[in-house]
C-alpha atoms as a PDB file:
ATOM      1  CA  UNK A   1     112.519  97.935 108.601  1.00  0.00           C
ATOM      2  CA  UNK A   2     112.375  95.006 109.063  1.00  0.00           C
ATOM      3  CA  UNK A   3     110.747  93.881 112.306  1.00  0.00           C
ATOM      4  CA  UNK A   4     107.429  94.743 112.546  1.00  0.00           C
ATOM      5  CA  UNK A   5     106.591  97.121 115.183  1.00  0.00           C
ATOM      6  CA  UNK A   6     104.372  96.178 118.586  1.00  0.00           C
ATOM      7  CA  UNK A   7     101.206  96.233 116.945  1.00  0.00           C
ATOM      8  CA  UNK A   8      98.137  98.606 118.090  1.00  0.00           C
ATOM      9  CA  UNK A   9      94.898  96.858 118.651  1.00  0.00           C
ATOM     10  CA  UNK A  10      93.018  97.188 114.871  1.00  0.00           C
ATOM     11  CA  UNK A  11      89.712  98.767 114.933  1.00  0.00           C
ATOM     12  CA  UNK A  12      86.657  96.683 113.887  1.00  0.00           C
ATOM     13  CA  UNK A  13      84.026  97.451 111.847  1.00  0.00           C
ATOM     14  CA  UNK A  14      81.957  97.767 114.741  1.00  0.00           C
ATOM     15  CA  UNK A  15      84.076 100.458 116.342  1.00  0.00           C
ATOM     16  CA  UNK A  16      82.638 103.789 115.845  1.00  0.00           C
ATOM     17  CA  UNK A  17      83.860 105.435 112.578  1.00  0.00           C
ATOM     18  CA  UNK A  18      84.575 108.267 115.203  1.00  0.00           C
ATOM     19  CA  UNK A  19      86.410 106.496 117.615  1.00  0.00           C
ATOM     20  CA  UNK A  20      90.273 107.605 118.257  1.00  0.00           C
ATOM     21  CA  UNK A  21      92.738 105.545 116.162  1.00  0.00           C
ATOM     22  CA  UNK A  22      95.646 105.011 118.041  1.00  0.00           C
ATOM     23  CA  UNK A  23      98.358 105.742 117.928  1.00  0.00           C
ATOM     24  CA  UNK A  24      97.708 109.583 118.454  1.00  0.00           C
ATOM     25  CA  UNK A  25      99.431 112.609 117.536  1.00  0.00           C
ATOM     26  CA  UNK A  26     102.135 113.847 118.803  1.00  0.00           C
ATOM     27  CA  UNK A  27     104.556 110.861 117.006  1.00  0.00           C
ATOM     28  CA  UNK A  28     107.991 109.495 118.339  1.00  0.00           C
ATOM     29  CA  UNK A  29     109.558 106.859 115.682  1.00  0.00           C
ATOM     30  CA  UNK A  30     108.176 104.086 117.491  1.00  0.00           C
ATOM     31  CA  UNK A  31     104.567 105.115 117.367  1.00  0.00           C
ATOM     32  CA  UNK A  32     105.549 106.840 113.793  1.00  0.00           C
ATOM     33  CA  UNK A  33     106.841 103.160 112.740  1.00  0.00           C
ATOM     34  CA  UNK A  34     103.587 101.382 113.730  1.00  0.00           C
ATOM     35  CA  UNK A  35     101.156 103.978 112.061  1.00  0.00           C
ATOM     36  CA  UNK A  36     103.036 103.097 108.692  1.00  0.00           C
ATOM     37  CA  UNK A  37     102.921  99.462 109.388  1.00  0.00           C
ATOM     38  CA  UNK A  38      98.878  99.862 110.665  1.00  0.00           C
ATOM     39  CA  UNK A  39      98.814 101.665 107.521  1.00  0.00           C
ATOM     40  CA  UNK A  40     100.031  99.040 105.333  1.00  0.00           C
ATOM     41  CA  UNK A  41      98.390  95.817 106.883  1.00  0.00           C
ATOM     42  CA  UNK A  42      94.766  98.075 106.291  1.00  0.00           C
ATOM     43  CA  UNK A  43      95.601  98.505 102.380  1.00  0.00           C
ATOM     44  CA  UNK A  44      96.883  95.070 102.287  1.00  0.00           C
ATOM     45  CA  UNK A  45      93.418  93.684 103.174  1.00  0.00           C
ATOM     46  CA  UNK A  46      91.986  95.483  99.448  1.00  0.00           C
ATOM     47  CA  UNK A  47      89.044  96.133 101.881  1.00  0.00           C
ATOM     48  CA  UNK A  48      87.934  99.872 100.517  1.00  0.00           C
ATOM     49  CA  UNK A  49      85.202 100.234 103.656  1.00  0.00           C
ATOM     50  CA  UNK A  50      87.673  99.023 106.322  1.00  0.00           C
ATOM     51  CA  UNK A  51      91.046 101.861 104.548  1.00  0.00           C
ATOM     52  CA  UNK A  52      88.586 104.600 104.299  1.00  0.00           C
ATOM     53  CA  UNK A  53      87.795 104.631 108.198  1.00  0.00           C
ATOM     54  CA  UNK A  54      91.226 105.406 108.999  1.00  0.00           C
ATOM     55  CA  UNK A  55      90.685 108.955 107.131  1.00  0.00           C
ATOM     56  CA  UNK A  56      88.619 111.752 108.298  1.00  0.00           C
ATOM     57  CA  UNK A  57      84.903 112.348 107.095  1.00  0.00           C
ATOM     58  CA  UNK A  58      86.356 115.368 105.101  1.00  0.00           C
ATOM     59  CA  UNK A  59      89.978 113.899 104.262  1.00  0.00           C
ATOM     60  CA  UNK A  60      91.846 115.472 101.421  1.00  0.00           C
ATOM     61  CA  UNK A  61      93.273 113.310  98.749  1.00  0.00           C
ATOM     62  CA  UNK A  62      96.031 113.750  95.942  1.00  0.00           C
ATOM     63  CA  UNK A  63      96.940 110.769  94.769  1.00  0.00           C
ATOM     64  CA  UNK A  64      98.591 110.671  91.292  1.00  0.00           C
ATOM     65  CA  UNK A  65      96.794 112.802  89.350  1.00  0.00           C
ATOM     66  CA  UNK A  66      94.039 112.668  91.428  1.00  0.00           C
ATOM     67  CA  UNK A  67      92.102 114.601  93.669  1.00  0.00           C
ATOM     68  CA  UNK A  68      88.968 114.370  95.670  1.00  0.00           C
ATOM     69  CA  UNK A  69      87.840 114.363  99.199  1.00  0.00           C
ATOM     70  CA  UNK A  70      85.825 112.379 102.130  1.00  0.00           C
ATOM     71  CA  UNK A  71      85.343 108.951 103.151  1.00  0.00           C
ATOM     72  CA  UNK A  72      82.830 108.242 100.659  1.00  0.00           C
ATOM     73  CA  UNK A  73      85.260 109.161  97.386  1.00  0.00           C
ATOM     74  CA  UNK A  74      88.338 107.205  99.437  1.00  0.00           C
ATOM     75  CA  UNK A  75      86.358 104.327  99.694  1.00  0.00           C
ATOM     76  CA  UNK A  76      85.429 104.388  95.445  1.00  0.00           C
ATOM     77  CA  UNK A  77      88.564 105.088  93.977  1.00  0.00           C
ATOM     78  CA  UNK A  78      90.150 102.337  96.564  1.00  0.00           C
ATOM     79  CA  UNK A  79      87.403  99.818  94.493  1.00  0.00           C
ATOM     80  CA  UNK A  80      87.980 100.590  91.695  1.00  0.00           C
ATOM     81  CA  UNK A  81      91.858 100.467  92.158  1.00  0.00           C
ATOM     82  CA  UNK A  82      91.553  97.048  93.186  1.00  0.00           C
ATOM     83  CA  UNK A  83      89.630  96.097  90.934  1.00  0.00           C
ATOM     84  CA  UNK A  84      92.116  97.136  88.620  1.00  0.00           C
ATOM     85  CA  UNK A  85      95.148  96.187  90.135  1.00  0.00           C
ATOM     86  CA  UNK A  86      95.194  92.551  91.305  1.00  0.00           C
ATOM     87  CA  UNK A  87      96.766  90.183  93.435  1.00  0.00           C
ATOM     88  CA  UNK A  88      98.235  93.858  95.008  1.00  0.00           C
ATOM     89  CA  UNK A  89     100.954  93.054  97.996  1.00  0.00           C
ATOM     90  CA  UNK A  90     102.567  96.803  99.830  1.00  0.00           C
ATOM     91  CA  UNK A  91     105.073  97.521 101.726  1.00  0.00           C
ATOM     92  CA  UNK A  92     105.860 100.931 103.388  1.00  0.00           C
ATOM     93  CA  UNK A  93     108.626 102.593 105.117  1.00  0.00           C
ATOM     94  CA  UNK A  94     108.501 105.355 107.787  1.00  0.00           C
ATOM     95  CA  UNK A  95     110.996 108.038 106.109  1.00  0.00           C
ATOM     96  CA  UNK A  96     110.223 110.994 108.480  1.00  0.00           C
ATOM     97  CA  UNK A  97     107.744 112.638 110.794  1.00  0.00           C
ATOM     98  CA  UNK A  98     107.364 115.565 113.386  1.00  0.00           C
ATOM     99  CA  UNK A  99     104.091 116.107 115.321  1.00  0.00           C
ATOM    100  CA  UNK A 100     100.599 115.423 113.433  1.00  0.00           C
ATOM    101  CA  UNK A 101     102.979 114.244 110.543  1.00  0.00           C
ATOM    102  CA  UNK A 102     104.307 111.500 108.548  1.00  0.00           C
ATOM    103  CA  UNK A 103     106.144 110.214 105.467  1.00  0.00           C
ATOM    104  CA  UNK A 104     106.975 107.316 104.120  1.00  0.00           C
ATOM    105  CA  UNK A 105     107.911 105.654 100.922  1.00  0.00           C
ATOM    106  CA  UNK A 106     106.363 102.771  99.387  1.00  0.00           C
ATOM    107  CA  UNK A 107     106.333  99.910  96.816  1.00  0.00           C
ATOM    108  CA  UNK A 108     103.790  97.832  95.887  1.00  0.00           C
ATOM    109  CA  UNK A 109     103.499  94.689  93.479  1.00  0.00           C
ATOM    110  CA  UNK A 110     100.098  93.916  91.404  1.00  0.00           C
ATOM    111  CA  UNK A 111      99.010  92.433  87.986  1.00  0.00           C
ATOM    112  CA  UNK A 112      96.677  93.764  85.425  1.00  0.00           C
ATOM    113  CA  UNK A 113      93.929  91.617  83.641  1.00  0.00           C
ATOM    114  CA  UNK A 114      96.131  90.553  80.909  1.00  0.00           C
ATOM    115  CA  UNK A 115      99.070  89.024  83.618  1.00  0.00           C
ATOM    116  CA  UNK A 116     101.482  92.179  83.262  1.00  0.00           C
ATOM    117  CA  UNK A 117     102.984  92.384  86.545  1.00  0.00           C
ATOM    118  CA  UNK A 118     103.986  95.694  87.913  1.00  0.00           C
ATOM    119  CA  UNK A 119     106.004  97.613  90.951  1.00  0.00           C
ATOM    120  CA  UNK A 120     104.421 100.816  91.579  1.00  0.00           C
ATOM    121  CA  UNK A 121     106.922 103.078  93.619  1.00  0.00           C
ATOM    122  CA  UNK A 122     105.900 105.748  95.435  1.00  0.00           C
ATOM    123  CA  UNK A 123     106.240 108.747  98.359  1.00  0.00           C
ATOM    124  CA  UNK A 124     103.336 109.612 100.915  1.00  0.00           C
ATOM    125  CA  UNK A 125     102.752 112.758 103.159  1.00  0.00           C
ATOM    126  CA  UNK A 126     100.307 112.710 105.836  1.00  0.00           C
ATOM    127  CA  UNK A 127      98.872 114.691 108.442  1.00  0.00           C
ATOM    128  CA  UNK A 128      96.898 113.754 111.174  1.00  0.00           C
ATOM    129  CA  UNK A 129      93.849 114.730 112.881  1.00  0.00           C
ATOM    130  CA  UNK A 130      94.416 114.721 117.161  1.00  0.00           C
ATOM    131  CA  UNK A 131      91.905 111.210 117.168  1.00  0.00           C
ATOM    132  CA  UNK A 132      94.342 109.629 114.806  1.00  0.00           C
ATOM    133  CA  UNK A 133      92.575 109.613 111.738  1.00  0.00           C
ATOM    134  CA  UNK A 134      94.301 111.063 108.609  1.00  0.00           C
ATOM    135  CA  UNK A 135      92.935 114.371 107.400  1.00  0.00           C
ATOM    136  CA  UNK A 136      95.417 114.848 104.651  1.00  0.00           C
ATOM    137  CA  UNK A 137      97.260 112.124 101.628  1.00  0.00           C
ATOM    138  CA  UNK A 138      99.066 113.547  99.491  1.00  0.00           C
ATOM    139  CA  UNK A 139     100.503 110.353  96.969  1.00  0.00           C
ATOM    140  CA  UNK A 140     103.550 110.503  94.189  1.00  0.00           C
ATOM    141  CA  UNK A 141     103.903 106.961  92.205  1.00  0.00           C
ATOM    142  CA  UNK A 142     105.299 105.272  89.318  1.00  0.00           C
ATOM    143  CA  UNK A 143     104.375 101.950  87.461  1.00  0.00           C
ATOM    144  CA  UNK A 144     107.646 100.205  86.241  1.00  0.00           C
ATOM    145  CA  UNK A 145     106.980  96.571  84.402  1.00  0.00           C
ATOM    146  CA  UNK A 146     108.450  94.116  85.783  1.00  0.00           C
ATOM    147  CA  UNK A 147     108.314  90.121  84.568  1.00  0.00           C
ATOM    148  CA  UNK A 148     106.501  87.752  87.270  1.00  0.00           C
ATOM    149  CA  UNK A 149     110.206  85.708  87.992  1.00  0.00           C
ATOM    150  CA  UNK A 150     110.704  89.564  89.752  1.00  0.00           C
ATOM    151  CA  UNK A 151     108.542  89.915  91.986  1.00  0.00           C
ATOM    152  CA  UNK A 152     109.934  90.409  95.554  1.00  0.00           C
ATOM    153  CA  UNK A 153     106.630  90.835  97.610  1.00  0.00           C
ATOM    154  CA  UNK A 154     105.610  86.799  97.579  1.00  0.00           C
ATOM    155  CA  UNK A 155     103.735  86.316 100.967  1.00  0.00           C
ATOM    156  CA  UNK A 156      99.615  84.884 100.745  1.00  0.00           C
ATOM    157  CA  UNK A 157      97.237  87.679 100.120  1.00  0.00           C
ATOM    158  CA  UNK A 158      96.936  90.048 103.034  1.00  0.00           C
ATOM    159  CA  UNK A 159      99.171  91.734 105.739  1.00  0.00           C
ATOM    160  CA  UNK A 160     103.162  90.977 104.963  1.00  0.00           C
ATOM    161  CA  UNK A 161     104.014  88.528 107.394  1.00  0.00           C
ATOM    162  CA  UNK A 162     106.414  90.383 110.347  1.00  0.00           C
ATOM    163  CA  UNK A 163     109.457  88.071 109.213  1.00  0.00           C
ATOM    164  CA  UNK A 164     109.598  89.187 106.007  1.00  0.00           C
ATOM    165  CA  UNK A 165     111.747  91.968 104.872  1.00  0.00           C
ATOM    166  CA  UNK A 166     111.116  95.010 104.445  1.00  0.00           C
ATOM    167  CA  UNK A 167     112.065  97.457 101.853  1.00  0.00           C
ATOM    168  CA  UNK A 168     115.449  98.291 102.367  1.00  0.00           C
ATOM    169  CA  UNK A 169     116.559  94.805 103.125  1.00  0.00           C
ATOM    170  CA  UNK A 170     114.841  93.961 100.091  1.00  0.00           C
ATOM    171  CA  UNK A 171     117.414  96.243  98.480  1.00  0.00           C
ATOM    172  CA  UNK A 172     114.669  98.651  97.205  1.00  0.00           C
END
């Protein structure tokens, strides 16, 4: 997609943790489309604290191989995943929804400490709490090498900019 969505106001930091995150449940694809792209800007940022308030207190987790649960074990393995994978730039695409759900697929671009570049490919399910936040992740991904003349995802470090393509007119 590859015009970015009217955009939601963001929540700060000093927004209650608590505080609806719009948009709500029920989704249409417009207000589908802009929880993906809210979605991606947040991970974008690498900031652990500011992804994990988007999830509820007691959020469930698969991602990969792993599993865990809350706020407090979102906001670790997101550290230590950055940590890990650097210079990280994500896009995501809305694939589907219906009510309190939502699916999209993703790709992202990062570097180990050695300079290996990689694109990580991937699916997401999620369900939603009625204040917004997401109760439920369930993650699928693969690492393919790739050499640093092919990366696609090129913007300065945080949110994709909303002129640049998305993944399908990417070709991906």
């Amino acid at each position: 997609m590859s015009t970015a969505p009217d955009t939601a106001p963001e929540i700060s930091a000093e927004t209650s943790a608590e505080a609806d995150r719009p948009p709500l449940p029920p989704f249409n694809f417009l207000t589908a489309t802009r929880k993906a792209r809210m979605a991606e800007d947040a991970w974008n940022s690498c900031d652990p604290a500011k992804v994990a308030l988007a999830y509820t207190p007691d959020s469930v987790w698969r991602n990969r191989s792993d599993f865990f649960q809350g706020r407090e074990a979102i906001e670790a393995f997101l550290t230590a995943k950055w940590e890990r994978e650097l210079d990280y730039r994500l896009i995501k695409e809305l694939w589907g929804f219906h009510e309190n759900r939502i699916a999209v697929r993703f790709q992202y671009e990062w570097h180990d400490a050695l300079g290996q570049w990689y694109r990580s490919y991937g699916n997401e399910q999620w369900e939603f709490a009625a204040s917004g936040h997401m109760r439920r992740r369930e993650a699928s991904i693969n690492d393919v090498l790739i050499n640093e003349a092919d990366r696609k995802f090129l913007w300065d470090k945080g949110p994709r900019p909303d002129d640049y393509p998305g993944l399908t007119e990417l070709g991906l």
